[in-house]
PDB file of N, CA and C in Angstrom:
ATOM      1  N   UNK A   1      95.503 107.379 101.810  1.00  0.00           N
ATOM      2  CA  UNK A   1      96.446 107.526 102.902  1.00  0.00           C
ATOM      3  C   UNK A   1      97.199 106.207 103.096  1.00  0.00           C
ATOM      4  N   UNK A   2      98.492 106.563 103.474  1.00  0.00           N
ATOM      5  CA  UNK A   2      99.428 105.157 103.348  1.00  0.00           C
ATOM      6  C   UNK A   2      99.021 104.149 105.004  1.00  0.00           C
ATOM      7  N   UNK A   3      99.243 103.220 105.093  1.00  0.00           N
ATOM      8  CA  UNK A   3      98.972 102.143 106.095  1.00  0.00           C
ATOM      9  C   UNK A   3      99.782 101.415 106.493  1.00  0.00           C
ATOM     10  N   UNK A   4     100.303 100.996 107.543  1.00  0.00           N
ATOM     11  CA  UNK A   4     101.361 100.005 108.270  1.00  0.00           C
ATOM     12  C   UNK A   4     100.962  98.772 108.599  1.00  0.00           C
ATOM     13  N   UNK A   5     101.788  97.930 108.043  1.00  0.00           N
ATOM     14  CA  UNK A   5     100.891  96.155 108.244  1.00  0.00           C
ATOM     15  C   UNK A   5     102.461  95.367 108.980  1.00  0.00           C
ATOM     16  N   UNK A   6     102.327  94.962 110.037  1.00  0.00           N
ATOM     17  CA  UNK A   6     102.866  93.421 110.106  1.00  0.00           C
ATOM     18  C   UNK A   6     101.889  92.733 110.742  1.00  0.00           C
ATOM     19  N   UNK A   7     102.411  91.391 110.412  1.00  0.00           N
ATOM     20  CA  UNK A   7     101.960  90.127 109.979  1.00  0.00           C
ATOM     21  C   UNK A   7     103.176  88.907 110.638  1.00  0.00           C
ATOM     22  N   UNK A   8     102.519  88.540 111.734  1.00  0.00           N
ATOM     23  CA  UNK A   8     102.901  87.526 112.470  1.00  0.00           C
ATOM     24  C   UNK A   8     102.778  86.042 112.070  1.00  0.00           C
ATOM     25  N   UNK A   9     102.968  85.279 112.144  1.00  0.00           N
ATOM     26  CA  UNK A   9     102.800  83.605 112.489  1.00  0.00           C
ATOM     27  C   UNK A   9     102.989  82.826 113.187  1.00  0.00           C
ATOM     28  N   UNK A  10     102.583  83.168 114.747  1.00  0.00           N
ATOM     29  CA  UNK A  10     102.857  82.440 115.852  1.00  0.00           C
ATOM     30  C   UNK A  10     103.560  81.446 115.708  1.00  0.00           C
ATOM     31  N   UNK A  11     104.802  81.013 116.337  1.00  0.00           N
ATOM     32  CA  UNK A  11     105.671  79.875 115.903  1.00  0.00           C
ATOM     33  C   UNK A  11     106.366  79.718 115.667  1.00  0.00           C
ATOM     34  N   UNK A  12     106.542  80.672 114.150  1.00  0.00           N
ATOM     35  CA  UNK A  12     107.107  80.806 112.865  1.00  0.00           C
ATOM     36  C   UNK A  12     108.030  81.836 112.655  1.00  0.00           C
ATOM     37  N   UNK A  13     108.862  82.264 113.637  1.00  0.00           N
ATOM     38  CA  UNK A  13     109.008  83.267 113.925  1.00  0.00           C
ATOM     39  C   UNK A  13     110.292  83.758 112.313  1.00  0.00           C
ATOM     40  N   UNK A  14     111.109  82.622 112.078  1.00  0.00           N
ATOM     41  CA  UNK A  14     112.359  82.844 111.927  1.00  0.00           C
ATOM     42  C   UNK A  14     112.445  81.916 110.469  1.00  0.00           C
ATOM     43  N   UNK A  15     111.015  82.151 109.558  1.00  0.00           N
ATOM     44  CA  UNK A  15     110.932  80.970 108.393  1.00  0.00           C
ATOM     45  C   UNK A  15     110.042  82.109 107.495  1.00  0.00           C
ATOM     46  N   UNK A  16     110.664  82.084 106.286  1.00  0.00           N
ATOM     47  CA  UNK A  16     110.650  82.981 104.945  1.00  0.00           C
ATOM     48  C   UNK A  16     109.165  82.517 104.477  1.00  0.00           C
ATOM     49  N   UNK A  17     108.148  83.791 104.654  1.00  0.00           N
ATOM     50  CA  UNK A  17     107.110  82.685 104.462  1.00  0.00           C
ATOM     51  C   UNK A  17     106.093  84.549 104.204  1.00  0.00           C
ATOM     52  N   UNK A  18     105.608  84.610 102.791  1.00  0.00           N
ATOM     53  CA  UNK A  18     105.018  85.337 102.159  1.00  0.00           C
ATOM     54  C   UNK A  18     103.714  85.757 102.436  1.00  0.00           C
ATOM     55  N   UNK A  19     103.966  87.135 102.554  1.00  0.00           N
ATOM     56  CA  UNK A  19     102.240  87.541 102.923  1.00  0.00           C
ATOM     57  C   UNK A  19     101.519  87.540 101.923  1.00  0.00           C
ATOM     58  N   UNK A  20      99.965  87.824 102.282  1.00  0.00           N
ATOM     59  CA  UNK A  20      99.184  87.464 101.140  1.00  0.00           C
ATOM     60  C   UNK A  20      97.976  88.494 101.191  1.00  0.00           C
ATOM     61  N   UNK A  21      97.786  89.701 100.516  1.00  0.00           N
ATOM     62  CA  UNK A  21      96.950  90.754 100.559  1.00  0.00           C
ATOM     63  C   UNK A  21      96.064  90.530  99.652  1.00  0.00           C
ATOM     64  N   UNK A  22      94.328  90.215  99.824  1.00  0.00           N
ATOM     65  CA  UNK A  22      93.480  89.657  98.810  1.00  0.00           C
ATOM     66  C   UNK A  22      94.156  89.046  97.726  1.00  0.00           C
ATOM     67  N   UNK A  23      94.554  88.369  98.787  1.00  0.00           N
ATOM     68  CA  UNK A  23      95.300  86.913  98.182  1.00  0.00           C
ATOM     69  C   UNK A  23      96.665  87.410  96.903  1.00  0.00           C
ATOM     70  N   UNK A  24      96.916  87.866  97.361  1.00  0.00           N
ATOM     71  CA  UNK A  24      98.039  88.206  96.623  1.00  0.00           C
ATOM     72  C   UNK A  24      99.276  88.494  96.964  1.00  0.00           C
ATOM     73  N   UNK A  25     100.722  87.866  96.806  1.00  0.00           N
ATOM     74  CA  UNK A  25     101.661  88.189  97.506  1.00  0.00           C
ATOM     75  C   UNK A  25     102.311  89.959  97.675  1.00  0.00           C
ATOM     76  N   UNK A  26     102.647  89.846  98.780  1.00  0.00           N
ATOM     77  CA  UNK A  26     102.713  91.669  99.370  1.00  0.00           C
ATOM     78  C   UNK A  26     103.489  91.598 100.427  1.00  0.00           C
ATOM     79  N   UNK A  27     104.491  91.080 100.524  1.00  0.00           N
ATOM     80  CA  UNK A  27     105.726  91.523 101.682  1.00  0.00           C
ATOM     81  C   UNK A  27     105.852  89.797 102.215  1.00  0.00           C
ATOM     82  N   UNK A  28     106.840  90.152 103.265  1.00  0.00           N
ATOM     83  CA  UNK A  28     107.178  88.919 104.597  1.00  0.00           C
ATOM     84  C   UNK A  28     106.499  88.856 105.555  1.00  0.00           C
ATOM     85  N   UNK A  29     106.519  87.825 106.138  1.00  0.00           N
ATOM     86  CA  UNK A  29     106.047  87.778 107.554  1.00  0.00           C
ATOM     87  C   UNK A  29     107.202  88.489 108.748  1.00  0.00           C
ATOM     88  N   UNK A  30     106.857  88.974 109.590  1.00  0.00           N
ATOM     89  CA  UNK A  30     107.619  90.013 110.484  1.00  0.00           C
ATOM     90  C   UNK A  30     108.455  91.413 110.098  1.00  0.00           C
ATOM     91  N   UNK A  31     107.542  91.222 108.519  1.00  0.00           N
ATOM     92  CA  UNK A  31     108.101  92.836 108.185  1.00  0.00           C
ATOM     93  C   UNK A  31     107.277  93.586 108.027  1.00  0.00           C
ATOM     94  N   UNK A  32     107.384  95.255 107.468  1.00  0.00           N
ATOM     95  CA  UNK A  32     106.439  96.133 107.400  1.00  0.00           C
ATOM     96  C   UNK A  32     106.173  95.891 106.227  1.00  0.00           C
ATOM     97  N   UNK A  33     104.494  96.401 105.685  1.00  0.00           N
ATOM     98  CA  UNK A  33     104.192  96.918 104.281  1.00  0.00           C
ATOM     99  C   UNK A  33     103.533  97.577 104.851  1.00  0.00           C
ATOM    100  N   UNK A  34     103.511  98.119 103.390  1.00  0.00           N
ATOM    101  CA  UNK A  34     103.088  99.473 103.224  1.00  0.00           C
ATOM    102  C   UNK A  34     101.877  99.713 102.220  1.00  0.00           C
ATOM    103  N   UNK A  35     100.301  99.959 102.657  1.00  0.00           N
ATOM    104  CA  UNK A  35      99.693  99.445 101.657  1.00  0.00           C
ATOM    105  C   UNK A  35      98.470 100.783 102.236  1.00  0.00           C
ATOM    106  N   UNK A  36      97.569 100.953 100.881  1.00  0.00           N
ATOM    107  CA  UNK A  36      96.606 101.891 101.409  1.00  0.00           C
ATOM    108  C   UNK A  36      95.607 101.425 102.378  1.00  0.00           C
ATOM    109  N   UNK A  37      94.928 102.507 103.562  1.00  0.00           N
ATOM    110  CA  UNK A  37      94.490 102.234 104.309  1.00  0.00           C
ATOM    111  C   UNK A  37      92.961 101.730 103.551  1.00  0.00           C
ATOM    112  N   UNK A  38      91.839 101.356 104.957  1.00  0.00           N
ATOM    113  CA  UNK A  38      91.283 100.382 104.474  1.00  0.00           C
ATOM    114  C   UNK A  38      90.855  99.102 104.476  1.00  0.00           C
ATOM    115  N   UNK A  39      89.683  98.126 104.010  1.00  0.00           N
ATOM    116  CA  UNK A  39      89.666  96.646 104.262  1.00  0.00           C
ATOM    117  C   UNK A  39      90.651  96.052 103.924  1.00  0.00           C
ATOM    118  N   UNK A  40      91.331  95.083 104.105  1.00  0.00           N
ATOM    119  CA  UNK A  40      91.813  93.885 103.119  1.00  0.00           C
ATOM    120  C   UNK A  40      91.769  92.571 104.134  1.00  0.00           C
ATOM    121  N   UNK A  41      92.083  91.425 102.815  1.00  0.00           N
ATOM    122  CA  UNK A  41      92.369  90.308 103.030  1.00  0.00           C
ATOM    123  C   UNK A  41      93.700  90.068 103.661  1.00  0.00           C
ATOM    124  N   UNK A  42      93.868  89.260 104.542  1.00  0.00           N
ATOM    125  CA  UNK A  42      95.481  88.937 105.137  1.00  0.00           C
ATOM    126  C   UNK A  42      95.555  87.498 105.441  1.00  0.00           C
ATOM    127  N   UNK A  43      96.427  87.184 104.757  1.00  0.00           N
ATOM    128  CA  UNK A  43      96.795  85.122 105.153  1.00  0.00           C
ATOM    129  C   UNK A  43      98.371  85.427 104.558  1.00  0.00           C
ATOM    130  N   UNK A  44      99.085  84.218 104.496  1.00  0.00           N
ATOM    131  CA  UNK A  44     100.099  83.857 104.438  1.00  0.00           C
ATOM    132  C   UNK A  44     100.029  82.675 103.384  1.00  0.00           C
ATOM    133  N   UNK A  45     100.923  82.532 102.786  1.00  0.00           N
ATOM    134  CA  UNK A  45     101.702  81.422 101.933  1.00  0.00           C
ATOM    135  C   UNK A  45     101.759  80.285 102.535  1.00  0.00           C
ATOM    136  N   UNK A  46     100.865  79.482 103.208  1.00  0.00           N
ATOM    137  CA  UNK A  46     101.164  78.018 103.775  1.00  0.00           C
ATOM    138  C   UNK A  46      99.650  77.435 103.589  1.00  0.00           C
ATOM    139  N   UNK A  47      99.516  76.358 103.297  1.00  0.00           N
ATOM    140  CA  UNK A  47      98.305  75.596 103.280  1.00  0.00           C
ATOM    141  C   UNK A  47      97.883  75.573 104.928  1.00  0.00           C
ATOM    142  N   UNK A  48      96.328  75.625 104.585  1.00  0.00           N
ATOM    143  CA  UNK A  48      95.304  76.033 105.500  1.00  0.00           C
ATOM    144  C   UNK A  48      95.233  76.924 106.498  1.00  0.00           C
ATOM    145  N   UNK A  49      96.613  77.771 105.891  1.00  0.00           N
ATOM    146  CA  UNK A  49      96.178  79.572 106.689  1.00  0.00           C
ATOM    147  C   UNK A  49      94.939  79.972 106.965  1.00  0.00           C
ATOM    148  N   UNK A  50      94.830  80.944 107.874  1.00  0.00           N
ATOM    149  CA  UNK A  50      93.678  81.264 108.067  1.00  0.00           C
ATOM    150  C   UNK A  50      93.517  82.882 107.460  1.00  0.00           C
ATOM    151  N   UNK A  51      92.414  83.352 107.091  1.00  0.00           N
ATOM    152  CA  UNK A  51      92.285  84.544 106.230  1.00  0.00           C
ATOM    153  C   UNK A  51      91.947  85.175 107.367  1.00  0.00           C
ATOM    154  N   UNK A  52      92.134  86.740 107.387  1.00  0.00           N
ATOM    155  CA  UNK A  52      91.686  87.700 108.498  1.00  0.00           C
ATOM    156  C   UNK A  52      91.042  89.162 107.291  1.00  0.00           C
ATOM    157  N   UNK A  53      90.235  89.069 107.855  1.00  0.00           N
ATOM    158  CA  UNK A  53      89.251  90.671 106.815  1.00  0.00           C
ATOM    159  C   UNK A  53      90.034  92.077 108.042  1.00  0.00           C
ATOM    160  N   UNK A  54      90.606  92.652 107.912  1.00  0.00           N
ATOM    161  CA  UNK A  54      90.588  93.813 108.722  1.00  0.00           C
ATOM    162  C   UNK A  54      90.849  95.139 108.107  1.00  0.00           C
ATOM    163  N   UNK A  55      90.597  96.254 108.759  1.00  0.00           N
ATOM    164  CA  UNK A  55      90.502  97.010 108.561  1.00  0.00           C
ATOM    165  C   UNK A  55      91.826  97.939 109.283  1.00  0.00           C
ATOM    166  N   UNK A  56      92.726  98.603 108.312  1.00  0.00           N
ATOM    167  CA  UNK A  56      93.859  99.026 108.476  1.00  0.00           C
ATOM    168  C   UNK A  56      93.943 100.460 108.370  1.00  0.00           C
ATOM    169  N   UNK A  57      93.921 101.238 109.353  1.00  0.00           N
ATOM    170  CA  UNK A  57      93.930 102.669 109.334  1.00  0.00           C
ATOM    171  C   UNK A  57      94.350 103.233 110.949  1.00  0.00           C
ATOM    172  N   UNK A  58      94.819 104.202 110.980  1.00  0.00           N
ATOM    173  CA  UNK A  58      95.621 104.720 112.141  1.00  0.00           C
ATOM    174  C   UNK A  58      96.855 104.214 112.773  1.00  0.00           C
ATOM    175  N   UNK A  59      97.841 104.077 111.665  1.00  0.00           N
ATOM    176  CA  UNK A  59      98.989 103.560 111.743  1.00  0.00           C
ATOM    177  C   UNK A  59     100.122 104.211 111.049  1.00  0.00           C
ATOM    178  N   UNK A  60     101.178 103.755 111.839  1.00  0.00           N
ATOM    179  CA  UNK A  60     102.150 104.790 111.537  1.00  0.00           C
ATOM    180  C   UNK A  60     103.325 103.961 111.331  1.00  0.00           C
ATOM    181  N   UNK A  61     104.592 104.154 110.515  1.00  0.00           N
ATOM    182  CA  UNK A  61     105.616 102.938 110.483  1.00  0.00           C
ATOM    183  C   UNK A  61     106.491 102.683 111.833  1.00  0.00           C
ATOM    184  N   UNK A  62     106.285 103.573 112.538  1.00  0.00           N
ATOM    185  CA  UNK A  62     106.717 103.473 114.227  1.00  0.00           C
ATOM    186  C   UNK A  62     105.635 102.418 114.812  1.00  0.00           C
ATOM    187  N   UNK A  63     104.616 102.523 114.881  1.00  0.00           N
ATOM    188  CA  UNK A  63     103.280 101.630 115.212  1.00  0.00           C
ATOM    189  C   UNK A  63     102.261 101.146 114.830  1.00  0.00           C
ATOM    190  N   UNK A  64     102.593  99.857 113.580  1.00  0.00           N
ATOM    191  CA  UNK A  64     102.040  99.470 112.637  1.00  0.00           C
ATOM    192  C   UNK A  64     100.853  98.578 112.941  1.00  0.00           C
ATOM    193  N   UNK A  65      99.694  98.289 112.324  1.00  0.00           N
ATOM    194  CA  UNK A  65      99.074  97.581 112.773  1.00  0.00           C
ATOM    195  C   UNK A  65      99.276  95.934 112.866  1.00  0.00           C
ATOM    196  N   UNK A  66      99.745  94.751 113.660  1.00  0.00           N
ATOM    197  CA  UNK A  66      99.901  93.593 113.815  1.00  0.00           C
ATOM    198  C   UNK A  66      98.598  92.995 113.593  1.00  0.00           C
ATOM    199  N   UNK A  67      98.758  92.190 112.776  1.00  0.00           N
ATOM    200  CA  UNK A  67      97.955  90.627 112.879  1.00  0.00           C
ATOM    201  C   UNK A  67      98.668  89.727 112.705  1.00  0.00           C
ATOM    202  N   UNK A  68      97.842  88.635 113.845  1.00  0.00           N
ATOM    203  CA  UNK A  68      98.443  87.321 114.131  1.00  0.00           C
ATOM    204  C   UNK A  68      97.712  86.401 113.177  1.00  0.00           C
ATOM    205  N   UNK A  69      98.136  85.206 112.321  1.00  0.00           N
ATOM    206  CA  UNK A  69      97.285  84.267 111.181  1.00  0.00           C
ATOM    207  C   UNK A  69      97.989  83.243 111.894  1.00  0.00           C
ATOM    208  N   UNK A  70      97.128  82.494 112.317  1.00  0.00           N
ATOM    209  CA  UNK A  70      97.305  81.473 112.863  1.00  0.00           C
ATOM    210  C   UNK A  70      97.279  80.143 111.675  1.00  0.00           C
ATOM    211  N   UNK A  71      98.214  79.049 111.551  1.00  0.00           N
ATOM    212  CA  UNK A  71      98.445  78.031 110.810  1.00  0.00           C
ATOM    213  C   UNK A  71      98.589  76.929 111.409  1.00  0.00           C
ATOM    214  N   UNK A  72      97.643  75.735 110.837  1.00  0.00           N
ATOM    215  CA  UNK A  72      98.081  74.587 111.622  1.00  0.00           C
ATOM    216  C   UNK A  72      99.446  74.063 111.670  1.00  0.00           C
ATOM    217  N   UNK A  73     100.158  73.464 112.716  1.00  0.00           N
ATOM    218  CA  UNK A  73     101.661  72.404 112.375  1.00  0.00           C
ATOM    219  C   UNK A  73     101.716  71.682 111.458  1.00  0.00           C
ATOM    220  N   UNK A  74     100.672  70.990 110.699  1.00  0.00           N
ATOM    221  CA  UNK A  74     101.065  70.165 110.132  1.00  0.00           C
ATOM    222  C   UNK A  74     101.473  71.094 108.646  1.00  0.00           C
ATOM    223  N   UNK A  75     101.095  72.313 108.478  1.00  0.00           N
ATOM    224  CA  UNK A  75     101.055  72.874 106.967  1.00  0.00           C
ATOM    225  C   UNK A  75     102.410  73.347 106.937  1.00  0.00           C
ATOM    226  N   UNK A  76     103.750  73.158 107.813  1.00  0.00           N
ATOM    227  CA  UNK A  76     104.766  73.479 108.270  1.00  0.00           C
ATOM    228  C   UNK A  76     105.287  72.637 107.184  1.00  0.00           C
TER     229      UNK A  76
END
């Protein structure tokens, strides 16, 4: 079954900066993907991102599931 992901970066609102699905690049930050439901890995393209394990199911591209990955300033 298909799954709805955005992917925030507090901050960061308005800077080209690559998602990362078990570690692998898979969309933008503040856009949708589209990925099967399910565990995965979620971080971003910046040194000392933080990884999030979640679990992605009951989502719809109207109301996708958000996670926030928080990054230190200095990896800016």
């Amino acid at each position: 079954m298909m799954a709805y992901l955005k992917v925030l970066v507090p901050g960061r609102e308005n800077q080209d900066i690559d998602v990362l699905i078990n570690k692998r690049k898979n969309g933008k930050v503040g856009k949708i993907i589209v990925l099967d439901d399910g565990y995965v890995k979620i971080s971003v393209d910046l040194p000392n991102a933080e990884e999030k394990t979640v679990n992605i199911k009951n989502t719809a591209e109207d109301r996708p599931r958000v996670v926030k990955i928080k990054c230190p300033e200095e990896a800016v």
